[in-house]
PDB file of N, CA and C in Angstrom:
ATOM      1  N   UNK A   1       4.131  -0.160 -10.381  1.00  0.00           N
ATOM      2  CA  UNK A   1       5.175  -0.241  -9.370  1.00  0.00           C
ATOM      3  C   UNK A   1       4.612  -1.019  -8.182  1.00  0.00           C
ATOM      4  N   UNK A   2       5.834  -2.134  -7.809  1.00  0.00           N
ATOM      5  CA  UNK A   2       4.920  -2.721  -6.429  1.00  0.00           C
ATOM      6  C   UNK A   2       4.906  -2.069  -5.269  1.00  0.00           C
ATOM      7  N   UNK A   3       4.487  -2.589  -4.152  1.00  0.00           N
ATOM      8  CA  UNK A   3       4.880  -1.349  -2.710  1.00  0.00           C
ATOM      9  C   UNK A   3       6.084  -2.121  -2.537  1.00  0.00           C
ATOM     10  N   UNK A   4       6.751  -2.837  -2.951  1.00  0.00           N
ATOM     11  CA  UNK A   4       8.119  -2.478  -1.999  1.00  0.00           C
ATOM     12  C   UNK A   4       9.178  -1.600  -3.126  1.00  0.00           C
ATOM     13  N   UNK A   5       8.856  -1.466  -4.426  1.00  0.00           N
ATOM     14  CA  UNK A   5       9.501  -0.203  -5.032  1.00  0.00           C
ATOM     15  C   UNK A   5       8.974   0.845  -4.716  1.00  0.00           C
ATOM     16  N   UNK A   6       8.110   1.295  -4.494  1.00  0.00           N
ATOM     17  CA  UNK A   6       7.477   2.289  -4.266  1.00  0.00           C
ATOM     18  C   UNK A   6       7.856   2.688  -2.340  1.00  0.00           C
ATOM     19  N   UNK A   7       7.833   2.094  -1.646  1.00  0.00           N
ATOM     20  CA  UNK A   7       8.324   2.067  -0.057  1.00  0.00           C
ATOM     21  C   UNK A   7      10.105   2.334  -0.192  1.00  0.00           C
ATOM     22  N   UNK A   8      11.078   1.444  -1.217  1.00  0.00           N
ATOM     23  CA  UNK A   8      12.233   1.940  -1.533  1.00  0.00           C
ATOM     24  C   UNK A   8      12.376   3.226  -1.770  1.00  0.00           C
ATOM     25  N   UNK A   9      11.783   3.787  -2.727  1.00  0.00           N
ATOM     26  CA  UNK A   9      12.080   5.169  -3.335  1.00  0.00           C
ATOM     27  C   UNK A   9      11.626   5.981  -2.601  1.00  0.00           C
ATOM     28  N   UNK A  10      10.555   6.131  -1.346  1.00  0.00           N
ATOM     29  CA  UNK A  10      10.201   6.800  -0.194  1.00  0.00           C
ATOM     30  C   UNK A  10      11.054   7.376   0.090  1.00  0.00           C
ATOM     31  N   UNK A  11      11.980   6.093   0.678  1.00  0.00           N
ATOM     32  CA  UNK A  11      13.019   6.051   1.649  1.00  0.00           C
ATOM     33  C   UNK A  11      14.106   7.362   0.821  1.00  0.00           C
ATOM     34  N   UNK A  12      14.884   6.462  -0.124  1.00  0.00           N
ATOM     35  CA  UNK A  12      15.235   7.367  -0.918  1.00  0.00           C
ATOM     36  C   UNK A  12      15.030   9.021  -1.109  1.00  0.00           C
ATOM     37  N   UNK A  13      13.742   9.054  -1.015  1.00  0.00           N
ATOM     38  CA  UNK A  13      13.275  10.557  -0.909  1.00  0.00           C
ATOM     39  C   UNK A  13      13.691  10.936   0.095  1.00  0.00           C
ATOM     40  N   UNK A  14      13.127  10.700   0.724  1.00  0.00           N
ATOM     41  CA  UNK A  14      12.824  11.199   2.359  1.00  0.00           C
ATOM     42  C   UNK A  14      14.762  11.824   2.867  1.00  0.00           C
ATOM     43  N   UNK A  15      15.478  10.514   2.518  1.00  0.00           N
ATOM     44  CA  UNK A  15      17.135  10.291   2.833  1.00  0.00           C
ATOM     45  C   UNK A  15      17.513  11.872   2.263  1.00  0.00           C
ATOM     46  N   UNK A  16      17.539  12.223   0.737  1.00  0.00           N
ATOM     47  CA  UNK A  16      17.824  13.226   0.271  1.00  0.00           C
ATOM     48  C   UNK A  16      16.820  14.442   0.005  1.00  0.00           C
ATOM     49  N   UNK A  17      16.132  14.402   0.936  1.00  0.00           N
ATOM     50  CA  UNK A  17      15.226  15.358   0.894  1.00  0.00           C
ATOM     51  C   UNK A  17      16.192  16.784   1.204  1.00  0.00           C
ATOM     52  N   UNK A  18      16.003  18.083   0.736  1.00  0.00           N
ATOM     53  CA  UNK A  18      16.494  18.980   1.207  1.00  0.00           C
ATOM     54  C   UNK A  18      16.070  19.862   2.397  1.00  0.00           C
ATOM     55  N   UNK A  19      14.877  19.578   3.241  1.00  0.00           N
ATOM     56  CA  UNK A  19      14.623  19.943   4.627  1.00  0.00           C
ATOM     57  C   UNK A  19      13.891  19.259   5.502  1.00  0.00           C
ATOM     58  N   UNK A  20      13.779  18.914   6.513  1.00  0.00           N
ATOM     59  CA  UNK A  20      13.034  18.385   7.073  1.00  0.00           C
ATOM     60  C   UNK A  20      11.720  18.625   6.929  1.00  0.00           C
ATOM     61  N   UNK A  21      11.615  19.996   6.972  1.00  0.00           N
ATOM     62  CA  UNK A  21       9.880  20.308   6.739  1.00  0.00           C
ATOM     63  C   UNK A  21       9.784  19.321   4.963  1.00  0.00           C
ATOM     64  N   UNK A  22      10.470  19.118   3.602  1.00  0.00           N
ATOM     65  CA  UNK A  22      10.078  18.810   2.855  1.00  0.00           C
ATOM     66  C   UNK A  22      10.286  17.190   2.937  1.00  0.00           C
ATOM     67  N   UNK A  23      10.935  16.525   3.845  1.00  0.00           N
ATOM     68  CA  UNK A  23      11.310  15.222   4.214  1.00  0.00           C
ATOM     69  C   UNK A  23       9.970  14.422   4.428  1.00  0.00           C
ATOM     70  N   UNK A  24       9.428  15.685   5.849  1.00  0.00           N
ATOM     71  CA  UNK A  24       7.735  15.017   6.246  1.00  0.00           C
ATOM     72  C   UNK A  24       6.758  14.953   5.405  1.00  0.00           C
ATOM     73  N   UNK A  25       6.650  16.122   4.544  1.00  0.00           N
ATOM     74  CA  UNK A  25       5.803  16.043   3.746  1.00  0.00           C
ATOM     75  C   UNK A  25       5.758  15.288   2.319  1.00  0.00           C
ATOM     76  N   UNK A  26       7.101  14.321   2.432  1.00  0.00           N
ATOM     77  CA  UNK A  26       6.864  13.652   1.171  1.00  0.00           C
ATOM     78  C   UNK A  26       6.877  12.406   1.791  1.00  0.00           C
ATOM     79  N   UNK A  27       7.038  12.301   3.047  1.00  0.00           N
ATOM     80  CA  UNK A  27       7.030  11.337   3.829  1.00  0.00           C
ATOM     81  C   UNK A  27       5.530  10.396   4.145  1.00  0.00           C
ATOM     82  N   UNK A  28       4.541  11.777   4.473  1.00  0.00           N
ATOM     83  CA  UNK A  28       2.861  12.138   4.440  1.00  0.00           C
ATOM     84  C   UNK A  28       2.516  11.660   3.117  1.00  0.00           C
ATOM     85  N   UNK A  29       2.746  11.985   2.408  1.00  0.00           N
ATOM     86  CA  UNK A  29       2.139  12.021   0.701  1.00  0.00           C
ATOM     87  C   UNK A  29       2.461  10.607   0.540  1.00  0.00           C
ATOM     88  N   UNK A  30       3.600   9.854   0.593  1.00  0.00           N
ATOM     89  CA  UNK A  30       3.807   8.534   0.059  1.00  0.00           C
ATOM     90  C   UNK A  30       3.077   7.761   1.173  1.00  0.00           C
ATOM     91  N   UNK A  31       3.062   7.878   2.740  1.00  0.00           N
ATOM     92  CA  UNK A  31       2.073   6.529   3.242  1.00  0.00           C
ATOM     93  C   UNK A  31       0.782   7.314   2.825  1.00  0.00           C
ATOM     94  N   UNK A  32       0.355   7.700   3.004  1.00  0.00           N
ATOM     95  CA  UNK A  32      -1.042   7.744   1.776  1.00  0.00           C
ATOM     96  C   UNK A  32      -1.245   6.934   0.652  1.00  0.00           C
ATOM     97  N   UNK A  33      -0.131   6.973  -0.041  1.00  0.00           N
ATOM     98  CA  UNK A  33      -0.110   6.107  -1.598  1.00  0.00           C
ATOM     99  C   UNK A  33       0.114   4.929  -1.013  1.00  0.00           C
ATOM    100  N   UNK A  34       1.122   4.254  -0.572  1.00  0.00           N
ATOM    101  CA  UNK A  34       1.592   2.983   0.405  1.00  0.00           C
ATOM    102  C   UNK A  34       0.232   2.713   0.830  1.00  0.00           C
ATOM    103  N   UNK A  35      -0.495   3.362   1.278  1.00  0.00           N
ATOM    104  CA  UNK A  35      -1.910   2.799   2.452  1.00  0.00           C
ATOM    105  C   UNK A  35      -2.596   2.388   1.454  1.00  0.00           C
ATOM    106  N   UNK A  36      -2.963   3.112   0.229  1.00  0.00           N
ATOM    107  CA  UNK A  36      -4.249   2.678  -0.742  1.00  0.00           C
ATOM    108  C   UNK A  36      -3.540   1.352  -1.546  1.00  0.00           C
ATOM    109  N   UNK A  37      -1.988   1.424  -1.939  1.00  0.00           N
ATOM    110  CA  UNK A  37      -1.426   0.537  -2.449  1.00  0.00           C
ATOM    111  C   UNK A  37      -1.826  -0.905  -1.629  1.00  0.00           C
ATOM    112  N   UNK A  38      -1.803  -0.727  -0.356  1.00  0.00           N
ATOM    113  CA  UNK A  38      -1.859  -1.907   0.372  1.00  0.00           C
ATOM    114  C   UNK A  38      -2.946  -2.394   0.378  1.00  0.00           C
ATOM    115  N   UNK A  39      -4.278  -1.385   0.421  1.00  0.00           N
ATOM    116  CA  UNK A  39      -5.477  -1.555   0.572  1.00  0.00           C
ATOM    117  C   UNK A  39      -5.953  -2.413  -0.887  1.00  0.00           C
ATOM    118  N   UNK A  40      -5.556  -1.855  -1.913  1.00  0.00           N
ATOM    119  CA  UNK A  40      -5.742  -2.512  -3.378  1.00  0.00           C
ATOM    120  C   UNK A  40      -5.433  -3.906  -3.057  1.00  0.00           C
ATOM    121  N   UNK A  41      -4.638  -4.226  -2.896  1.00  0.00           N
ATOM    122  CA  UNK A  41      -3.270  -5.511  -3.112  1.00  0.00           C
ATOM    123  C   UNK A  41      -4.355  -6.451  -2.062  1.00  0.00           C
ATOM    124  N   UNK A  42      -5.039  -5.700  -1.119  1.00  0.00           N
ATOM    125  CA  UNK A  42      -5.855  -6.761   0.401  1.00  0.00           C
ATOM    126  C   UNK A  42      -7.294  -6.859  -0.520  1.00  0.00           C
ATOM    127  N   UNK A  43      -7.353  -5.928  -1.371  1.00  0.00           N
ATOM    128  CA  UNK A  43      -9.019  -6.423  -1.799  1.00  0.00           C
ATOM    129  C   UNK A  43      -8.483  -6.956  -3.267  1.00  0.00           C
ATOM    130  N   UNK A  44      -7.734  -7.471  -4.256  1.00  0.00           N
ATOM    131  CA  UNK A  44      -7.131  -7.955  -4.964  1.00  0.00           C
ATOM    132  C   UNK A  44      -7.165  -9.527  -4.029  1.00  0.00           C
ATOM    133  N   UNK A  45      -6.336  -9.508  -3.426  1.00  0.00           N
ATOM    134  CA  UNK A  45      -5.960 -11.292  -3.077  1.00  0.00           C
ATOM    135  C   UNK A  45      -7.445 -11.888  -2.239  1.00  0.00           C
ATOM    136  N   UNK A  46      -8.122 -11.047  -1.535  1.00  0.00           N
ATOM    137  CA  UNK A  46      -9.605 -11.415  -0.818  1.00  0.00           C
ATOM    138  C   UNK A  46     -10.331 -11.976  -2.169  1.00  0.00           C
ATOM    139  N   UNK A  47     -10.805 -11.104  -3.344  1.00  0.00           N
ATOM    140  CA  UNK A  47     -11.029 -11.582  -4.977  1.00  0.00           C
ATOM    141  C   UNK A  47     -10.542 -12.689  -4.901  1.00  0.00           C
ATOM    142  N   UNK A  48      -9.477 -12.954  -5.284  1.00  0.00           N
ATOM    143  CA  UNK A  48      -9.299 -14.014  -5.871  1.00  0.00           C
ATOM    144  C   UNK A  48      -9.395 -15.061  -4.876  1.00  0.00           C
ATOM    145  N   UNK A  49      -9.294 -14.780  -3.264  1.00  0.00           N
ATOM    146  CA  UNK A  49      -9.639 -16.263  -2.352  1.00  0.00           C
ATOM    147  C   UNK A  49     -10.941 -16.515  -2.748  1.00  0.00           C
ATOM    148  N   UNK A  50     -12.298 -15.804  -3.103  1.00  0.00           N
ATOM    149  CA  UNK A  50     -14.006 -15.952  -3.078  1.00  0.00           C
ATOM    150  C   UNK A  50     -13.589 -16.234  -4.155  1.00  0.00           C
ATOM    151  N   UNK A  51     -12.975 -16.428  -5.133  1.00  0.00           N
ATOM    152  CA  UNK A  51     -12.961 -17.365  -6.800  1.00  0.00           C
ATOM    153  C   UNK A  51     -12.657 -18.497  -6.366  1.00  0.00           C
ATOM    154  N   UNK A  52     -11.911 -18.690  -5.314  1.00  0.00           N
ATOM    155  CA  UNK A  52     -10.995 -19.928  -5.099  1.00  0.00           C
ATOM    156  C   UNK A  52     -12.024 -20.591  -4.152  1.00  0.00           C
ATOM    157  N   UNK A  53     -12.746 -20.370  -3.633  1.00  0.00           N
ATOM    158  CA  UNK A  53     -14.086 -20.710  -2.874  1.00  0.00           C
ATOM    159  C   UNK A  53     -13.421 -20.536  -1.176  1.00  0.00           C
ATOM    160  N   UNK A  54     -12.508 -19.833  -1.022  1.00  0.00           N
ATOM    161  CA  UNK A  54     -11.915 -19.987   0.651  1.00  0.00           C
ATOM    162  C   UNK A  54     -12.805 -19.063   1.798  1.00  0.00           C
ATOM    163  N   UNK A  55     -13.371 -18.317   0.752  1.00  0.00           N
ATOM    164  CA  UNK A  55     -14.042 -17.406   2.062  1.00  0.00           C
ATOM    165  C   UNK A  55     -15.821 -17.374   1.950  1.00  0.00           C
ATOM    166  N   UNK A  56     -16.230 -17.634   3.032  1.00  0.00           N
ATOM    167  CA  UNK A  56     -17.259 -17.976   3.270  1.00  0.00           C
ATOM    168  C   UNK A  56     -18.380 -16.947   2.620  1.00  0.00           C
ATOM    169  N   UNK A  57     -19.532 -17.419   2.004  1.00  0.00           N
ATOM    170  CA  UNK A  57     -19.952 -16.351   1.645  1.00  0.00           C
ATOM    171  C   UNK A  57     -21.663 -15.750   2.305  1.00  0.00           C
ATOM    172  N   UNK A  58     -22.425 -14.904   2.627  1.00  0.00           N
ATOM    173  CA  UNK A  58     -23.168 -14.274   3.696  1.00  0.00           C
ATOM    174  C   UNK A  58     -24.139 -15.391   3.444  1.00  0.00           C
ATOM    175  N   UNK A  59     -24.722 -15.924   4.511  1.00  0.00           N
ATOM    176  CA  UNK A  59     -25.916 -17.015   4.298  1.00  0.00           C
ATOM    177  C   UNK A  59     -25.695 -18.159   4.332  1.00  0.00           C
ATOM    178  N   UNK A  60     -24.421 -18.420   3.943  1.00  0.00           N
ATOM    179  CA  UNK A  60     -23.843 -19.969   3.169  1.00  0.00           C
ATOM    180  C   UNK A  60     -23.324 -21.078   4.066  1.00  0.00           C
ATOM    181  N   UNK A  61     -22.946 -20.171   5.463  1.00  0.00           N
ATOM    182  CA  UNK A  61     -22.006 -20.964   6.819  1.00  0.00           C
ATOM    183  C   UNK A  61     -23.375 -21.603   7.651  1.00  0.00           C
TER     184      UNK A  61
END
C-alpha cells in the first residue's frame, strides 16, 4: 500500500470512528505507520540517487 492509500483510509477511520477517545488512538497508531512509511520511501529514493552517482560520497568532495 502506498502512503497516500494508506493516509486515505486513516482519514476514513478516524471520520467513522465510534469515539473520540478511539478516533485518537487510531489516529496515533497510523502516523506512526505514515512516519516509518515515509522514512522507508526517503531511504529508498537517497539508494537509488548514490546508484545514480548524485550524492556525494564521505572523502570524495
Amino acid at each position: 500500500m502506498n502512503l497516500a492509500d494508506r493516509i486515505s483510509n486513516v482519514v476514513d477511520q478516524v471520520r467513522f470512528a465510534t469515539s473520540p477517545a478511539r478516533a485518537g488512538t487510531t489516529a496515533e497508531a497510523a502516523a506512526v505507520e505514515i512516519e516509518a512509511l515515509a522514512k522507508r520511501r526517503l531511504a529508498d529514493e537517497y539508494d537509488a540517487a548514490r546508484k545514480r552517482g548524485e550524492v556525494a560520497q564521505l572523502g570524495t568532495n
